[in-house]
PDB file of N, CA and C in Angstrom:
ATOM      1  N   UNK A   1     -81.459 -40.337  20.234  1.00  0.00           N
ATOM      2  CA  UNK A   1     -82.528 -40.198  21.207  1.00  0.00           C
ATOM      3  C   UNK A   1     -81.969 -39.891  22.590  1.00  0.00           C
ATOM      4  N   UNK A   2     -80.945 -40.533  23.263  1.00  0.00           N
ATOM      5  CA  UNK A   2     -80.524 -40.481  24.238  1.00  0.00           C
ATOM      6  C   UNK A   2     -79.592 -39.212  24.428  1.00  0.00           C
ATOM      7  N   UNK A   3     -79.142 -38.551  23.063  1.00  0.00           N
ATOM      8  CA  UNK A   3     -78.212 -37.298  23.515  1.00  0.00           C
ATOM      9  C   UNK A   3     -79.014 -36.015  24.138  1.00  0.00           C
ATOM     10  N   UNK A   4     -79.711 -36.204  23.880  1.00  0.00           N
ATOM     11  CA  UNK A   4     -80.690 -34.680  24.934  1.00  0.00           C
ATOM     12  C   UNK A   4     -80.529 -35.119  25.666  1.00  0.00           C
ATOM     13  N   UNK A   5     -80.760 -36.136  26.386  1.00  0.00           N
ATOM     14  CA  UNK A   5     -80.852 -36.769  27.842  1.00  0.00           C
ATOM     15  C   UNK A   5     -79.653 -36.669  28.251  1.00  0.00           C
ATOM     16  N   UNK A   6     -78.760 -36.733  27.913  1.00  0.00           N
ATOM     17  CA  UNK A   6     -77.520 -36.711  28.476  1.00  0.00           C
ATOM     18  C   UNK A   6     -76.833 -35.658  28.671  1.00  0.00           C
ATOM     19  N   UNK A   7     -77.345 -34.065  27.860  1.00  0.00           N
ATOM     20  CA  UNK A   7     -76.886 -33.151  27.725  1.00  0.00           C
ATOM     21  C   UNK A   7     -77.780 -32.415  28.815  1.00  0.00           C
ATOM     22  N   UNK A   8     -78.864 -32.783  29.039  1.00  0.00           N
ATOM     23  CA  UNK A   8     -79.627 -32.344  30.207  1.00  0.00           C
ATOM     24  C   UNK A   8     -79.034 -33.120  31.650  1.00  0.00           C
ATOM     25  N   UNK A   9     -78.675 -34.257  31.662  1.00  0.00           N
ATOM     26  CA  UNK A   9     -78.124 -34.766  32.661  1.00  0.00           C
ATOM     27  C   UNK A   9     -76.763 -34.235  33.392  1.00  0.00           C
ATOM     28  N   UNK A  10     -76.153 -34.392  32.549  1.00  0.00           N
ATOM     29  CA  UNK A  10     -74.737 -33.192  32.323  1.00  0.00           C
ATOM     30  C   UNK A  10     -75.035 -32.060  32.694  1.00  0.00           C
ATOM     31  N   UNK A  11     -75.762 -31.278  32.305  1.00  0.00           N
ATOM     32  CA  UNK A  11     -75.636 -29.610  33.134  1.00  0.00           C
ATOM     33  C   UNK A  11     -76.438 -29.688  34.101  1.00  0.00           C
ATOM     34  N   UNK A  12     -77.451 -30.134  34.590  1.00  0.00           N
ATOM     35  CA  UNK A  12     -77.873 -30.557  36.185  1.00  0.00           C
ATOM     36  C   UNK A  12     -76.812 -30.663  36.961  1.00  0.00           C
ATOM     37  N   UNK A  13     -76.058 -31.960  36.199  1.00  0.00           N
ATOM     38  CA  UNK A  13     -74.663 -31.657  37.323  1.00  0.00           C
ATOM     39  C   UNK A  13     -74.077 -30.790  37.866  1.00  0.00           C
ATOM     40  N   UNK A  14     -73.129 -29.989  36.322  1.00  0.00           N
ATOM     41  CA  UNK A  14     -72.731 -28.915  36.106  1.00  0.00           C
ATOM     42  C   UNK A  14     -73.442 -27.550  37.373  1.00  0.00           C
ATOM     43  N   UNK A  15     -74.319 -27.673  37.003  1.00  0.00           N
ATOM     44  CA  UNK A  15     -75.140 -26.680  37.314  1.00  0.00           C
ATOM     45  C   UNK A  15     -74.873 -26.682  39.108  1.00  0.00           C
ATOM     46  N   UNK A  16     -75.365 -28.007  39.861  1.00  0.00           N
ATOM     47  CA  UNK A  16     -75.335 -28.219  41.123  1.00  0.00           C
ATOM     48  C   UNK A  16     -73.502 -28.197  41.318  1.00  0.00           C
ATOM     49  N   UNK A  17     -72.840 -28.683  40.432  1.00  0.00           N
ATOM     50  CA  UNK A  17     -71.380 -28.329  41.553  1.00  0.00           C
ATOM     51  C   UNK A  17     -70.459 -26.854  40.977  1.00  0.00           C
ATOM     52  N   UNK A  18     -71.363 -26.328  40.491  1.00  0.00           N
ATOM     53  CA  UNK A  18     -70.901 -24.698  40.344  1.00  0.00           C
ATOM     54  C   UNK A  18     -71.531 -23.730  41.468  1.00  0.00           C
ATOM     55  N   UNK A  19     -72.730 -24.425  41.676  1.00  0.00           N
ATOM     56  CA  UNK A  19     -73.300 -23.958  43.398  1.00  0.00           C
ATOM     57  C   UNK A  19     -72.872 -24.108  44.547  1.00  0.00           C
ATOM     58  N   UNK A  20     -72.080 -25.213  44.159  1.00  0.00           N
ATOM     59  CA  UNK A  20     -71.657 -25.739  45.557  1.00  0.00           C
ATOM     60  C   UNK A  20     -70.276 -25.104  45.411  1.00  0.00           C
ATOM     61  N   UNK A  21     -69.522 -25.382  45.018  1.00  0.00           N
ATOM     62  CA  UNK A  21     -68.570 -24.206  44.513  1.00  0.00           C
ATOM     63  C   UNK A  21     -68.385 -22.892  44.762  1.00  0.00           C
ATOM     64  N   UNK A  22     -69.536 -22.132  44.751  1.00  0.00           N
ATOM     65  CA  UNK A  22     -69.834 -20.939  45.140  1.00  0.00           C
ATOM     66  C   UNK A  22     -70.385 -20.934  46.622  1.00  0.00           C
ATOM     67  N   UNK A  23     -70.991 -22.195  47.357  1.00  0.00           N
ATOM     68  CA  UNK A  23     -71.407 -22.226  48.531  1.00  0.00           C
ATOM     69  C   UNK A  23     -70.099 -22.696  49.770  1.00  0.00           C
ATOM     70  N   UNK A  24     -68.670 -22.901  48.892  1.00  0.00           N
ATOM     71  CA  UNK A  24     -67.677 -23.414  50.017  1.00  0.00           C
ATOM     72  C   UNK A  24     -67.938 -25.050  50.089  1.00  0.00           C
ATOM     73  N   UNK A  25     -68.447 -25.806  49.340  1.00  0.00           N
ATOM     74  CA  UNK A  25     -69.080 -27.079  48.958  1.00  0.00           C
ATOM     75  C   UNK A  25     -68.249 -28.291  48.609  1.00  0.00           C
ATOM     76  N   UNK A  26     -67.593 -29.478  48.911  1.00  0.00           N
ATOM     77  CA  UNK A  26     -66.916 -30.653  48.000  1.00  0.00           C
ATOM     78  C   UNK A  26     -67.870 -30.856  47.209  1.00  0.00           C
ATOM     79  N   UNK A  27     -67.447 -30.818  45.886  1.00  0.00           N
ATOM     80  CA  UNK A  27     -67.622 -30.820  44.754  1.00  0.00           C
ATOM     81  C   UNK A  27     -67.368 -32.645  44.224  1.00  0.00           C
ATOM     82  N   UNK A  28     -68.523 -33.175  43.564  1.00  0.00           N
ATOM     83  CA  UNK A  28     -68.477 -34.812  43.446  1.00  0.00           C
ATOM     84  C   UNK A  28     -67.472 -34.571  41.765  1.00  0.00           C
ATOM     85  N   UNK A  29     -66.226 -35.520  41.878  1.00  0.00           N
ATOM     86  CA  UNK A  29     -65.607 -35.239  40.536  1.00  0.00           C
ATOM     87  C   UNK A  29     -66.587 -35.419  39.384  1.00  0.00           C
ATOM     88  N   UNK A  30     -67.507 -36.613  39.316  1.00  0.00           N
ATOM     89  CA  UNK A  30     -67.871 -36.409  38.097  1.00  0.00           C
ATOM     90  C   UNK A  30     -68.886 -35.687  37.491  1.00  0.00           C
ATOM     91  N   UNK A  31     -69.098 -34.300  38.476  1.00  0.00           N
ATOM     92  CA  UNK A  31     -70.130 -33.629  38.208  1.00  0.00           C
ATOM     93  C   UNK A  31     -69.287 -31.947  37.895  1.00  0.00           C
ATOM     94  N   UNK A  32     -68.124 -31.986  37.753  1.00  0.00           N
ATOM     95  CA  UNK A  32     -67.427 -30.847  38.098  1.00  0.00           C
ATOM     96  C   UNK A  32     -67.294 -30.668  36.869  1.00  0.00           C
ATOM     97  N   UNK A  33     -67.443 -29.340  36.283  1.00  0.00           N
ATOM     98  CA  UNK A  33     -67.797 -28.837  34.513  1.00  0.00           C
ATOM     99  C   UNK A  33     -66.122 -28.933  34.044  1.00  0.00           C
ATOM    100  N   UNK A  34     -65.252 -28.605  35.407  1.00  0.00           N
ATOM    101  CA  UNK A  34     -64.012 -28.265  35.297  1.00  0.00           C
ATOM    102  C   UNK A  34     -63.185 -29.478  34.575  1.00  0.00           C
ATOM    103  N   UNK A  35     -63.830 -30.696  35.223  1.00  0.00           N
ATOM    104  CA  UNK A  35     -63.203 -31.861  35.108  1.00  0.00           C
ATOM    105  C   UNK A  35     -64.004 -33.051  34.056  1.00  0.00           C
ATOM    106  N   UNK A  36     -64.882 -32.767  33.499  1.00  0.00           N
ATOM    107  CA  UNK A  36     -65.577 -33.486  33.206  1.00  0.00           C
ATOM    108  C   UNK A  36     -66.009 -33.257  31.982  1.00  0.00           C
ATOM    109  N   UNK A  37     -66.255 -34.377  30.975  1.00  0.00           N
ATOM    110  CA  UNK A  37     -66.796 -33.708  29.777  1.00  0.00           C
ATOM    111  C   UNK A  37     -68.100 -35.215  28.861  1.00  0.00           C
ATOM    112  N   UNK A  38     -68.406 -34.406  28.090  1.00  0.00           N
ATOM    113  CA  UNK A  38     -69.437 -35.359  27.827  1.00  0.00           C
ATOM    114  C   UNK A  38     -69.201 -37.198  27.344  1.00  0.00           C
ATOM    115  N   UNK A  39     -67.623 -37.218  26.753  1.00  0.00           N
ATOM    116  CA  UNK A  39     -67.427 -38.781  26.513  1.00  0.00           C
ATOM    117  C   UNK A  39     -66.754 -39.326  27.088  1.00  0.00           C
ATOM    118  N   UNK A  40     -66.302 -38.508  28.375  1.00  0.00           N
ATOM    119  CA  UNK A  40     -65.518 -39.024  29.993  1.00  0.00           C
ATOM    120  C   UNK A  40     -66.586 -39.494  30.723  1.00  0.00           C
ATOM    121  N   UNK A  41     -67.526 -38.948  31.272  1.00  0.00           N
ATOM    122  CA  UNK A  41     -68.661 -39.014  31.649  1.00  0.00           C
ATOM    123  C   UNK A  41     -69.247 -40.364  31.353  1.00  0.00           C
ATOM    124  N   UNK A  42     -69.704 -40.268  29.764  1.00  0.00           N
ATOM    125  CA  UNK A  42     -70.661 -41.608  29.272  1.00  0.00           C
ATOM    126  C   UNK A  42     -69.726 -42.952  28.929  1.00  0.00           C
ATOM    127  N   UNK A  43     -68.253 -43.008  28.743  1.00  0.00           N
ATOM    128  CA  UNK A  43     -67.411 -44.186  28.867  1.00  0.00           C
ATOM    129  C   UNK A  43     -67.522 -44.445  30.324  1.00  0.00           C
ATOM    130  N   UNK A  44     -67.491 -44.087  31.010  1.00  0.00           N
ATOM    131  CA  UNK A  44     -67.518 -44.514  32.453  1.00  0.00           C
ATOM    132  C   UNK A  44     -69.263 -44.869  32.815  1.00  0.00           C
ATOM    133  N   UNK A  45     -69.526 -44.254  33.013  1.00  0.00           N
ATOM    134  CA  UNK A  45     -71.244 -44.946  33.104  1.00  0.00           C
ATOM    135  C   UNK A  45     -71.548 -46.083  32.507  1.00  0.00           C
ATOM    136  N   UNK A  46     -71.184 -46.127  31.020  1.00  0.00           N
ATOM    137  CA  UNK A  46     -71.201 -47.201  30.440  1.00  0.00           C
ATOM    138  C   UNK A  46     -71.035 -48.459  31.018  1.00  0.00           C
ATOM    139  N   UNK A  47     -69.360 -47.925  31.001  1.00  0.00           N
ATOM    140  CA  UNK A  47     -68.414 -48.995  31.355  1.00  0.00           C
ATOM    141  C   UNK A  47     -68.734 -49.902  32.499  1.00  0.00           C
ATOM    142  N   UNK A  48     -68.629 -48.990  33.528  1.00  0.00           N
ATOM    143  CA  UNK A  48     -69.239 -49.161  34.945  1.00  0.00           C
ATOM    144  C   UNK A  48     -70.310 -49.383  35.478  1.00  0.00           C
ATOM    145  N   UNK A  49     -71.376 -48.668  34.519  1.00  0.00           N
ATOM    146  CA  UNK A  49     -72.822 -49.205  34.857  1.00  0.00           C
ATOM    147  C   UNK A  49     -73.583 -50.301  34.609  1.00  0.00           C
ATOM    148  N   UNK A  50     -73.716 -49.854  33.123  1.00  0.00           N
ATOM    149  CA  UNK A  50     -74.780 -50.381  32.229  1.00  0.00           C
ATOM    150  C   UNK A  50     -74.419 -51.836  31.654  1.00  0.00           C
ATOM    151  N   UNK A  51     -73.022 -51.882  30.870  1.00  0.00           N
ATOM    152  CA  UNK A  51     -72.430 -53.328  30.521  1.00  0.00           C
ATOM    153  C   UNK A  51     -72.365 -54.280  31.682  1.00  0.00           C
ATOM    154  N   UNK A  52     -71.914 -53.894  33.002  1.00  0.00           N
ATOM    155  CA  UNK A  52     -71.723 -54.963  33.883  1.00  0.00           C
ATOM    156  C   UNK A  52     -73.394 -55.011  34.146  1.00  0.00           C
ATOM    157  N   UNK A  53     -74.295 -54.590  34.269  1.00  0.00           N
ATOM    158  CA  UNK A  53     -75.920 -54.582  34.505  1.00  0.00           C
ATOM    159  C   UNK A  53     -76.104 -55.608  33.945  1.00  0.00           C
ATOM    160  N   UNK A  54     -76.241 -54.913  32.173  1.00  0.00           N
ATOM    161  CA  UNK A  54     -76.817 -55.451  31.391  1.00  0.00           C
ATOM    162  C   UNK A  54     -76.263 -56.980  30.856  1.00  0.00           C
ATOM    163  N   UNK A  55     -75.378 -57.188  31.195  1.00  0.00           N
ATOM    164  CA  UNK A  55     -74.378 -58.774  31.301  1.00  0.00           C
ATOM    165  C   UNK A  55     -74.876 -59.650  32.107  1.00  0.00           C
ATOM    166  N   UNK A  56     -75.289 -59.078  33.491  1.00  0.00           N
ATOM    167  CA  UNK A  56     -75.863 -59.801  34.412  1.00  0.00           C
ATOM    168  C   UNK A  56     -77.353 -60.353  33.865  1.00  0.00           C
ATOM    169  N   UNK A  57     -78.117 -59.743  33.725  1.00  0.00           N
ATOM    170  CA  UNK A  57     -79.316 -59.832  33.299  1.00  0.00           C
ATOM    171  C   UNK A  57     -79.413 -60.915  31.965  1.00  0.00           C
ATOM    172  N   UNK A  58     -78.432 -60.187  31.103  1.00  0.00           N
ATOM    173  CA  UNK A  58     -78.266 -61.379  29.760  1.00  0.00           C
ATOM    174  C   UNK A  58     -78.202 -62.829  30.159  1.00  0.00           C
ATOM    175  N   UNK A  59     -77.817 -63.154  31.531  1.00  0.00           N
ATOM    176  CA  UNK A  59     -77.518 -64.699  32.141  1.00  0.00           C
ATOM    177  C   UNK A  59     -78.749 -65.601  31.646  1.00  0.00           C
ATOM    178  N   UNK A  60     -79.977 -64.187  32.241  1.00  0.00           N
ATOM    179  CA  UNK A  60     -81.237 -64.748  32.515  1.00  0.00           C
ATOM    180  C   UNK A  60     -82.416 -64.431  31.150  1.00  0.00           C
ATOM    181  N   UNK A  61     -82.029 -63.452  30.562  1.00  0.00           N
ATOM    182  CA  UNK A  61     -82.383 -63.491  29.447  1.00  0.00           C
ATOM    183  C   UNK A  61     -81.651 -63.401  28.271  1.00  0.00           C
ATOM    184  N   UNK A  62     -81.102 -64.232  27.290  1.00  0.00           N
ATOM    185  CA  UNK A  62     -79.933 -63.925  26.247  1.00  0.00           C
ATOM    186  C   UNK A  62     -80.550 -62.990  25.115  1.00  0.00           C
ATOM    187  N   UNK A  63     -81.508 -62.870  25.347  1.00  0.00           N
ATOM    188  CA  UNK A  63     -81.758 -61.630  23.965  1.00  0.00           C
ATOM    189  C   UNK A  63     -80.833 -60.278  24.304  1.00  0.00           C
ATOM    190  N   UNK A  64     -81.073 -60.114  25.567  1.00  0.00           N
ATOM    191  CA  UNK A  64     -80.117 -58.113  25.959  1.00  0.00           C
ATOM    192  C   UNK A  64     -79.434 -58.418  25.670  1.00  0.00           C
ATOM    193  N   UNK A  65     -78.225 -59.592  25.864  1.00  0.00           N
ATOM    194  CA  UNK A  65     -76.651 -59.489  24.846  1.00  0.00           C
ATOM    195  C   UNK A  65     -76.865 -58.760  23.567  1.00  0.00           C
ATOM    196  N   UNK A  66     -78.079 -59.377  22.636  1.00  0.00           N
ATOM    197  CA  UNK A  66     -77.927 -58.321  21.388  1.00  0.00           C
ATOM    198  C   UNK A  66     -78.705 -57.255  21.575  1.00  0.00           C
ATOM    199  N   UNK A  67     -79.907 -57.275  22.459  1.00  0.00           N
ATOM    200  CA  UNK A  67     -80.497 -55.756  22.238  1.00  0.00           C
ATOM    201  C   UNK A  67     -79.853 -54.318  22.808  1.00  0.00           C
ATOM    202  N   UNK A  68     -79.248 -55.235  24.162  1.00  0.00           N
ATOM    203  CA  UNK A  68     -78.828 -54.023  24.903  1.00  0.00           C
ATOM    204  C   UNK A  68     -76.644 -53.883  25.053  1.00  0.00           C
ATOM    205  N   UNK A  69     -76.395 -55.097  25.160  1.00  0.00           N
ATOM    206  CA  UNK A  69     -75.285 -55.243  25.745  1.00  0.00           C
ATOM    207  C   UNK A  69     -74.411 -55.081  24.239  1.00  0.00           C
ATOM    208  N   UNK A  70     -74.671 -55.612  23.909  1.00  0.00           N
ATOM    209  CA  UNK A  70     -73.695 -55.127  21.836  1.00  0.00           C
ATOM    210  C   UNK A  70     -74.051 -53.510  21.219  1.00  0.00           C
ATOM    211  N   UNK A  71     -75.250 -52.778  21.639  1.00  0.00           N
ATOM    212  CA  UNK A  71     -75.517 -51.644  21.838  1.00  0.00           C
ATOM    213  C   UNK A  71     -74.685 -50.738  22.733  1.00  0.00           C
ATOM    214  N   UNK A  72     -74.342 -51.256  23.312  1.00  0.00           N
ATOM    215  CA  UNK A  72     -74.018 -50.461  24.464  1.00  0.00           C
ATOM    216  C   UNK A  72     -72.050 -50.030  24.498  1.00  0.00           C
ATOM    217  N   UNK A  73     -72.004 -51.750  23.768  1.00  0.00           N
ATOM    218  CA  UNK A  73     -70.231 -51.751  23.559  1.00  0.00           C
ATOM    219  C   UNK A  73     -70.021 -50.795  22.300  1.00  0.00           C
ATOM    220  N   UNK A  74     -70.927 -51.180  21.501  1.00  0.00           N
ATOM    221  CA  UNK A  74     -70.837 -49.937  19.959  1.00  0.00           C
ATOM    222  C   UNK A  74     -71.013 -48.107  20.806  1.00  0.00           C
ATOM    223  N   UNK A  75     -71.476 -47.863  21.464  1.00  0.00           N
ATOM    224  CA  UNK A  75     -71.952 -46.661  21.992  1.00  0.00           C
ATOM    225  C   UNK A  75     -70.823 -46.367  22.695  1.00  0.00           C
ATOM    226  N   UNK A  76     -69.961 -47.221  23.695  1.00  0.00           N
ATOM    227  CA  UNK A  76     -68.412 -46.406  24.486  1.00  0.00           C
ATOM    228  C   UNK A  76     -67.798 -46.555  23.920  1.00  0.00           C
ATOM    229  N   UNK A  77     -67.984 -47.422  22.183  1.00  0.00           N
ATOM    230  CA  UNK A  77     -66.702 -47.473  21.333  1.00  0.00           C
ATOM    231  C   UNK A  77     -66.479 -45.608  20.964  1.00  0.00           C
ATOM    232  N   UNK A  78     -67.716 -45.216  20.037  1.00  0.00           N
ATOM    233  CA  UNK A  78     -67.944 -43.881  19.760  1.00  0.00           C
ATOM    234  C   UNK A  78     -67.674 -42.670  20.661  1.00  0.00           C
ATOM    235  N   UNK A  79     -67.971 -43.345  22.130  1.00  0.00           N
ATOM    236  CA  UNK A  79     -67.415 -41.975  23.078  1.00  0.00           C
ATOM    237  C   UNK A  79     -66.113 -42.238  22.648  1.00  0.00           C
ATOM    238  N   UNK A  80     -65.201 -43.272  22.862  1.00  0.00           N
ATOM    239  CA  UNK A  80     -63.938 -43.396  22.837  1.00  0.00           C
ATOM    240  C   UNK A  80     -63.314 -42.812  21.920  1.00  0.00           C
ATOM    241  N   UNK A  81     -63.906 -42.605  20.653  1.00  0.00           N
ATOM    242  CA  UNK A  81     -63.806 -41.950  19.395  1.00  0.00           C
ATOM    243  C   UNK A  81     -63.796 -40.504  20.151  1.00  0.00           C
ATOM    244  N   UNK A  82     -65.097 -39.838  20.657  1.00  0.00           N
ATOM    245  CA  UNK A  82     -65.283 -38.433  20.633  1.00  0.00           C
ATOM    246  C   UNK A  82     -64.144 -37.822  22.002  1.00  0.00           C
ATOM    247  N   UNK A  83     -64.176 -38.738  22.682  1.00  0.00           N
ATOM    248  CA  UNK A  83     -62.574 -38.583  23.328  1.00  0.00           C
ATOM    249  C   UNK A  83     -61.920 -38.400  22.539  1.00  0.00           C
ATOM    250  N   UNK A  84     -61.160 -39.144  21.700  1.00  0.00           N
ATOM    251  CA  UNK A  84     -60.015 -38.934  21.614  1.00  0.00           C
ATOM    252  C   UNK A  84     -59.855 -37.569  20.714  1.00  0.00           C
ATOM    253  N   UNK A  85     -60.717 -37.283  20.043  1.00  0.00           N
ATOM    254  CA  UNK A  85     -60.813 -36.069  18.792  1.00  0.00           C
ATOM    255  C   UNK A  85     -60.538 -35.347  19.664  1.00  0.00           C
ATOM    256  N   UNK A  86     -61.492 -34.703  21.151  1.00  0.00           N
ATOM    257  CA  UNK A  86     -61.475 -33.887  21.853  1.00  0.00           C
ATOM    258  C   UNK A  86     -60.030 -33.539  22.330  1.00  0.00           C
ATOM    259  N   UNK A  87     -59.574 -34.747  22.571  1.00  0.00           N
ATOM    260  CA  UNK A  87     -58.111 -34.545  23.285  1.00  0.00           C
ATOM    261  C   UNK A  87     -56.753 -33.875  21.724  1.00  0.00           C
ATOM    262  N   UNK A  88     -57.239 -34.587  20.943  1.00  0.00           N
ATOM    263  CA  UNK A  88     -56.489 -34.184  19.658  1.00  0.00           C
ATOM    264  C   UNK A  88     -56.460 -32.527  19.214  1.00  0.00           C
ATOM    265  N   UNK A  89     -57.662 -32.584  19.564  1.00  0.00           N
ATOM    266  CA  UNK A  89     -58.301 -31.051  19.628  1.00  0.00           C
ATOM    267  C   UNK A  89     -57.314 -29.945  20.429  1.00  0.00           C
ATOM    268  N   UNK A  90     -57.452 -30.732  21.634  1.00  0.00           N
ATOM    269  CA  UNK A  90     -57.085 -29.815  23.169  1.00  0.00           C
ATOM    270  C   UNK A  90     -55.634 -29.188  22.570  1.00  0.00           C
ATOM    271  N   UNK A  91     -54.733 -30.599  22.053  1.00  0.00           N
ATOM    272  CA  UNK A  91     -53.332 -30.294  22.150  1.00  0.00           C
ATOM    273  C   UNK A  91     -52.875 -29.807  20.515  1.00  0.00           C
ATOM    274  N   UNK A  92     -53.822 -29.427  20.111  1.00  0.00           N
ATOM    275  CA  UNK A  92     -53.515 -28.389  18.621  1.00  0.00           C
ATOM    276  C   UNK A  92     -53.818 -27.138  19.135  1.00  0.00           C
ATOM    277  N   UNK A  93     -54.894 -26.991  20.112  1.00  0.00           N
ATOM    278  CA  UNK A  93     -54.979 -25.350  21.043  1.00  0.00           C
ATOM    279  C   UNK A  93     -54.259 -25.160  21.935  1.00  0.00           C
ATOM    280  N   UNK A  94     -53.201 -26.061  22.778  1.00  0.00           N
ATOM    281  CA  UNK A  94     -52.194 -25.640  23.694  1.00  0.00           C
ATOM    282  C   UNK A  94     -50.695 -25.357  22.875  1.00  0.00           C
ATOM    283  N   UNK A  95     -50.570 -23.974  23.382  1.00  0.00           N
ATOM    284  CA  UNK A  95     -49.511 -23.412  22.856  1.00  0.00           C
ATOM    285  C   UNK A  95     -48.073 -24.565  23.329  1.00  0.00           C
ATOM    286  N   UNK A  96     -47.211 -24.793  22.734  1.00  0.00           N
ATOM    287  CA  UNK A  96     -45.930 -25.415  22.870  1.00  0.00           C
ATOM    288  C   UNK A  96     -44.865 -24.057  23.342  1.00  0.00           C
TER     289      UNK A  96
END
């Protein structure tokens, strides 16, 4: 459910720092197509966002530990996964 959303979120970015780019613009790193990719992106949001959020909140209600916060650790496990393929990927296409 959430991967459209994210693939639309992602090229908004994309989109705005290829303009700015072209306008003489600082460019925000994690919006730069150059630098950025879809399970760099969502491990960090995750990481950074949503788990420390959603932890806080669990204080006050303990159900989000399982609805949201064990969701959420299974979900940057899988980016971590689609990282690493990607990178496995990269260095079978860079010539030696």
């Amino acid at each position: 459910v959430s991967e459209p959303w994210v693939d639309c979120l992602l090229e908004e970015y994309f989109n705005q720092s290829d303009r700015e780019k072209v306008e003489g613009l600082p460019v925000a790193p994690f919006m730069d197509r150059d630098k950025v990719t879809k399970p760099t992106a969502q491990i960090g949001f995750i990481k950074f966002v949503l788990i420390p959020m959603f932890e806080t909140v669990s204080k006050v209600f303990d159900q989000i530990d399982e609805v949201m916060v064990q969701p959420l650790r299974k979900s940057k496990d899988r980016y971590e996964v689609m990282k690493s393929v990607e990178e496995a990927q990269k260095q079978k296409e860079t010539p030696t």
